[in-house]
N, C-alpha and C. Protein backbone atom coordinates (compact mmCIF):
# COMPACT_ATOMS: atom_id res chain seq x y z
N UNK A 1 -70.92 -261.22 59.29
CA UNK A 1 -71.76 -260.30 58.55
C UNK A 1 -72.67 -259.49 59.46
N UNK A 2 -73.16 -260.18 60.89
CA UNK A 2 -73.76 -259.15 61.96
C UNK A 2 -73.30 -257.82 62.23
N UNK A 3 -71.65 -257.75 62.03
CA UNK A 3 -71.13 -256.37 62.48
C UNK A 3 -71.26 -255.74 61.44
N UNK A 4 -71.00 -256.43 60.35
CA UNK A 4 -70.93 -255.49 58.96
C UNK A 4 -72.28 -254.42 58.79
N UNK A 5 -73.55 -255.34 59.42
CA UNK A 5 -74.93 -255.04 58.74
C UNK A 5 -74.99 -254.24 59.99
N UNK A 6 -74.65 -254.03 61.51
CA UNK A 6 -74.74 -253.06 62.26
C UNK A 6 -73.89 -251.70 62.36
N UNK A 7 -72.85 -252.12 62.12
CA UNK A 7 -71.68 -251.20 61.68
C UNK A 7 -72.56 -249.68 60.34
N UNK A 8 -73.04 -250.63 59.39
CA UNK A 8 -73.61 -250.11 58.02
C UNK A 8 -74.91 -249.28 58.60
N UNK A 9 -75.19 -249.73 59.75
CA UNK A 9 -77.05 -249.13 60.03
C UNK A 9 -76.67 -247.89 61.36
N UNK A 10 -75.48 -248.65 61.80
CA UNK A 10 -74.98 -247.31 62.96
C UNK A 10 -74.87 -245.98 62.42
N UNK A 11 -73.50 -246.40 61.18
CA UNK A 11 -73.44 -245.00 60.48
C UNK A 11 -74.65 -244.42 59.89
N UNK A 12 -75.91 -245.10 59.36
CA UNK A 12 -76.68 -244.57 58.60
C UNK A 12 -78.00 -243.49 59.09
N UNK A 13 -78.08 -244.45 60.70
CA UNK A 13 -78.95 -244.33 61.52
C UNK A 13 -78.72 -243.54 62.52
N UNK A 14 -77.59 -243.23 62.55
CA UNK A 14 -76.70 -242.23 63.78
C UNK A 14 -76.02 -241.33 63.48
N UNK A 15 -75.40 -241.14 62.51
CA UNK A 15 -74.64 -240.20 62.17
C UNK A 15 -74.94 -239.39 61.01
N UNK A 16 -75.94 -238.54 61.09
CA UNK A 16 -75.88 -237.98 59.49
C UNK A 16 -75.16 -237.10 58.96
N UNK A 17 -73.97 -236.81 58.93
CA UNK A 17 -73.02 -236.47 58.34
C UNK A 17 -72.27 -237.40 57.24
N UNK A 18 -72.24 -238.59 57.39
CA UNK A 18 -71.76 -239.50 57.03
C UNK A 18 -72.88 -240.25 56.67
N UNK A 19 -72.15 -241.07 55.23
CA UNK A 19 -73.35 -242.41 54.44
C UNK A 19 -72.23 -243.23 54.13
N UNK A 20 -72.72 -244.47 54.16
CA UNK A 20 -72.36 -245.98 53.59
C UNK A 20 -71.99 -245.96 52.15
N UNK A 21 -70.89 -246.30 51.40
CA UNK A 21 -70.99 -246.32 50.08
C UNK A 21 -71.34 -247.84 49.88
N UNK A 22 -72.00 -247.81 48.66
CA UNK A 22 -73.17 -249.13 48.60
C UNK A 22 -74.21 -249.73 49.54
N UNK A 23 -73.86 -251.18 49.30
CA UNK A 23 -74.87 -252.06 50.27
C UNK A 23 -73.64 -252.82 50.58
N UNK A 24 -73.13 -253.02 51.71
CA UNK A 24 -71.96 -253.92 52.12
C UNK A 24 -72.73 -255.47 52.35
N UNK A 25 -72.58 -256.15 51.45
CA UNK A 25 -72.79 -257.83 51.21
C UNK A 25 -72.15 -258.82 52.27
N UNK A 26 -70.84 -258.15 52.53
CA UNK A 26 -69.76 -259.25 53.53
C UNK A 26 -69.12 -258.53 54.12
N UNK A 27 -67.86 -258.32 54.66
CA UNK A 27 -67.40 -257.74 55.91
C UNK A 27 -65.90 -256.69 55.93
N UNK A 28 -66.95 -255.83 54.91
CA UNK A 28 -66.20 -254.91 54.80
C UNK A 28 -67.34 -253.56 54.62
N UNK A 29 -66.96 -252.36 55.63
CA UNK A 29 -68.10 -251.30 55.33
C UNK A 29 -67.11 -250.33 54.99
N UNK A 30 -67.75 -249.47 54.07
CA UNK A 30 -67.26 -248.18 53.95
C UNK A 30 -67.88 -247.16 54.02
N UNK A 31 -67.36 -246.10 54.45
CA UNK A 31 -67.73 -244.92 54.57
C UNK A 31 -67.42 -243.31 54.57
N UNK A 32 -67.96 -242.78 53.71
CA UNK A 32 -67.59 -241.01 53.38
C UNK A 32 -68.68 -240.23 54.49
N UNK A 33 -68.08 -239.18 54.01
CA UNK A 33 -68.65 -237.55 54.71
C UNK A 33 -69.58 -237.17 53.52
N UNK A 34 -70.98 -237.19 53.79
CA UNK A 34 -71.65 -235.73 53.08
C UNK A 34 -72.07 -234.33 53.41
N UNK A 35 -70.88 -234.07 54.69
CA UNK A 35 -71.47 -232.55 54.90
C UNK A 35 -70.03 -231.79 55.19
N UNK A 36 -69.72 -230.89 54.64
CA UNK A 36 -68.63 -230.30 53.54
C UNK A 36 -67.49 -229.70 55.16
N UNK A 37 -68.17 -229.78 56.29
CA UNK A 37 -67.07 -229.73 57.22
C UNK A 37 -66.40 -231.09 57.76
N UNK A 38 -67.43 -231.89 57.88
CA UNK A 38 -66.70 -233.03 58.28
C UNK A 38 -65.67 -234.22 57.19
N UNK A 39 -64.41 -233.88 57.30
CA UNK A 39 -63.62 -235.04 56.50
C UNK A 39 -63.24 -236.24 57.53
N UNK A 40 -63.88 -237.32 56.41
CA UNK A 40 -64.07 -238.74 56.54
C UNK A 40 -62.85 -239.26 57.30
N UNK A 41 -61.76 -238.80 56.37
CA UNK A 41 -60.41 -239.15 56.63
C UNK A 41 -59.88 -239.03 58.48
N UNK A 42 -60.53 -237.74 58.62
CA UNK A 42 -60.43 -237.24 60.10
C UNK A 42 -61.16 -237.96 61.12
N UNK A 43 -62.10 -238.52 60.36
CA UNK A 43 -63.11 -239.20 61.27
C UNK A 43 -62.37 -240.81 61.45
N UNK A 44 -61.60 -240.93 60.59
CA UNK A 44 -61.03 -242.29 60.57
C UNK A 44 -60.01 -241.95 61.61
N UNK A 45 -59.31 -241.05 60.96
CA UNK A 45 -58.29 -240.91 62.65
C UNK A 45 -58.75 -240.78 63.94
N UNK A 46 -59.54 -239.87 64.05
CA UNK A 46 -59.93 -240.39 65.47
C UNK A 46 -60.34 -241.86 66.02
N UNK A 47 -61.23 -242.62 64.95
CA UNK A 47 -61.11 -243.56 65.13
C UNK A 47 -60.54 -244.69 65.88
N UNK A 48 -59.49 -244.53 64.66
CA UNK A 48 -57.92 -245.47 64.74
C UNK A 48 -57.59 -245.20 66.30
N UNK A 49 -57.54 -243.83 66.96
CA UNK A 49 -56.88 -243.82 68.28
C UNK A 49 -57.99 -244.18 69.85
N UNK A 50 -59.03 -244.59 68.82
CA UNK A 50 -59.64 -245.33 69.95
C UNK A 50 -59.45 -247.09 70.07
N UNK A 51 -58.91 -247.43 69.06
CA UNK A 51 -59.03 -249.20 68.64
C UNK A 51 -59.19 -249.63 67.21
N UNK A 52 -59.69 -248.43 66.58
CA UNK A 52 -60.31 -249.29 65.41
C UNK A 52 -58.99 -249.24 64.66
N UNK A 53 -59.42 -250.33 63.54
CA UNK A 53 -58.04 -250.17 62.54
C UNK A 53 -59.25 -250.29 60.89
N UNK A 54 -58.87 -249.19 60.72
CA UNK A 54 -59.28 -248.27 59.41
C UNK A 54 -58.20 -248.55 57.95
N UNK A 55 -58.75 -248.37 57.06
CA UNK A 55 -57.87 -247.99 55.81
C UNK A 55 -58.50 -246.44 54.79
N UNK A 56 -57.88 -245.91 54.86
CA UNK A 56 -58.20 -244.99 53.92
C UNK A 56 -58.38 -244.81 52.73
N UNK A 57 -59.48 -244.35 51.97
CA UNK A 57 -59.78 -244.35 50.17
C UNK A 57 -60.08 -243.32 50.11
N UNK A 58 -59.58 -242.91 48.35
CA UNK A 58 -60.16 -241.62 48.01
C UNK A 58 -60.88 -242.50 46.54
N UNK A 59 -61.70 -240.87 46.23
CA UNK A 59 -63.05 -240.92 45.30
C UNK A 59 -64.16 -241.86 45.50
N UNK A 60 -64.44 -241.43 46.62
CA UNK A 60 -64.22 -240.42 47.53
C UNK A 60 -63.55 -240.45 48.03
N UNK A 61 -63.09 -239.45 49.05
CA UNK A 61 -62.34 -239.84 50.13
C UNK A 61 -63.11 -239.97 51.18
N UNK A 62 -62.76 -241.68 51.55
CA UNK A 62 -63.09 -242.40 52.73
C UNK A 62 -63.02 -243.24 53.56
N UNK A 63 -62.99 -243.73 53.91
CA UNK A 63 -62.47 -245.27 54.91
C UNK A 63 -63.51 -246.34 55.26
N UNK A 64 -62.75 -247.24 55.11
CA UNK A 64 -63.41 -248.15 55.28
C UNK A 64 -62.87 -249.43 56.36
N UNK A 65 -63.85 -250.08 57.18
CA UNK A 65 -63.23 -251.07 58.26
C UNK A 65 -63.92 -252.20 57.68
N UNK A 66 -62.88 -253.46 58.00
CA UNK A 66 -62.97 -254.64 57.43
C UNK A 66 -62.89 -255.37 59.05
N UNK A 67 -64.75 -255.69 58.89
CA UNK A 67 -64.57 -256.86 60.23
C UNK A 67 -64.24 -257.71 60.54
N UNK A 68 -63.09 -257.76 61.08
CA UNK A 68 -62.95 -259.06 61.61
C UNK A 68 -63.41 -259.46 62.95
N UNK A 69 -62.59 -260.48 63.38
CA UNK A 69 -62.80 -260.26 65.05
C UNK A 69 -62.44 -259.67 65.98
N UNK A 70 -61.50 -259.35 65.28
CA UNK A 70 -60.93 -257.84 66.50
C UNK A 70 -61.69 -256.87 66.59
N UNK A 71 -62.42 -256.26 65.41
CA UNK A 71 -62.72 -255.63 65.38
C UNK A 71 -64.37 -255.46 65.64
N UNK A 72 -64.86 -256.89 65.68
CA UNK A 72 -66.35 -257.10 65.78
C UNK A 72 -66.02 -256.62 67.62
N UNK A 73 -65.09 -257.05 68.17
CA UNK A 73 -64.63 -256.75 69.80
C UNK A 73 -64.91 -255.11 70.64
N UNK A 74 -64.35 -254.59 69.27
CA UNK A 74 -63.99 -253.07 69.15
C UNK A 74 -65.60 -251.92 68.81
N UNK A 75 -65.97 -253.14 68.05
CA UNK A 75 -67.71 -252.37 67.62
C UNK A 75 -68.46 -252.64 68.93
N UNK A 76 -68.33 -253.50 69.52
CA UNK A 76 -69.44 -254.09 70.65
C UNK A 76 -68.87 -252.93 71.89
N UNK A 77 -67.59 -252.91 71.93
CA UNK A 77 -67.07 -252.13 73.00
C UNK A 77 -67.88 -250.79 73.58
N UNK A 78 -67.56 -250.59 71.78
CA UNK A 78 -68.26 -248.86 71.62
C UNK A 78 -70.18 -248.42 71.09
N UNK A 79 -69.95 -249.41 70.95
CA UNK A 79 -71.81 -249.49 70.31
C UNK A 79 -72.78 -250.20 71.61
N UNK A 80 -72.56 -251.15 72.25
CA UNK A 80 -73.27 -251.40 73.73
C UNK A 80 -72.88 -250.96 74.76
């Protein structure tokens, strides 16, 4: 739940283009675009071709990463 709750405060706190949908409880965050050039979806692809492994949602359309440990690996990589 550490990555989830840093993951959730990175996007919120760093990126304002992008917001958290909800309050992520356990270890899964999601996240949309609120500024009408940047699509979410795109932001997930780039993503993906750095390490992360993403899933895509619409209504919105957005993505969301489910931490595991690979991926808690992948946040630390790029966030410290």
């Amino acid at each position: 739940m550490l990555t989830t709750r840093k993951i959730a405060n990175a996007i919120t706190d760093d990126i304002p283009e992008l917001y958290v949908l909800g309050n992520p409880p356990a270890s899964v965050v999601a996240f949309a675009s609120k500024h009408p050039k940047v699509d979410a979806l795109e932001v997930g692809d780039a993503m993906s071709k750095k390490g992360w492994h993403l899933n895509a949602l619409n209504e919105p359309k957005s993505v969301h990463i489910a931490c595991t440990v690979r991926m808690n690996s992948v946040f630390l990589h790029y966030y410290y």
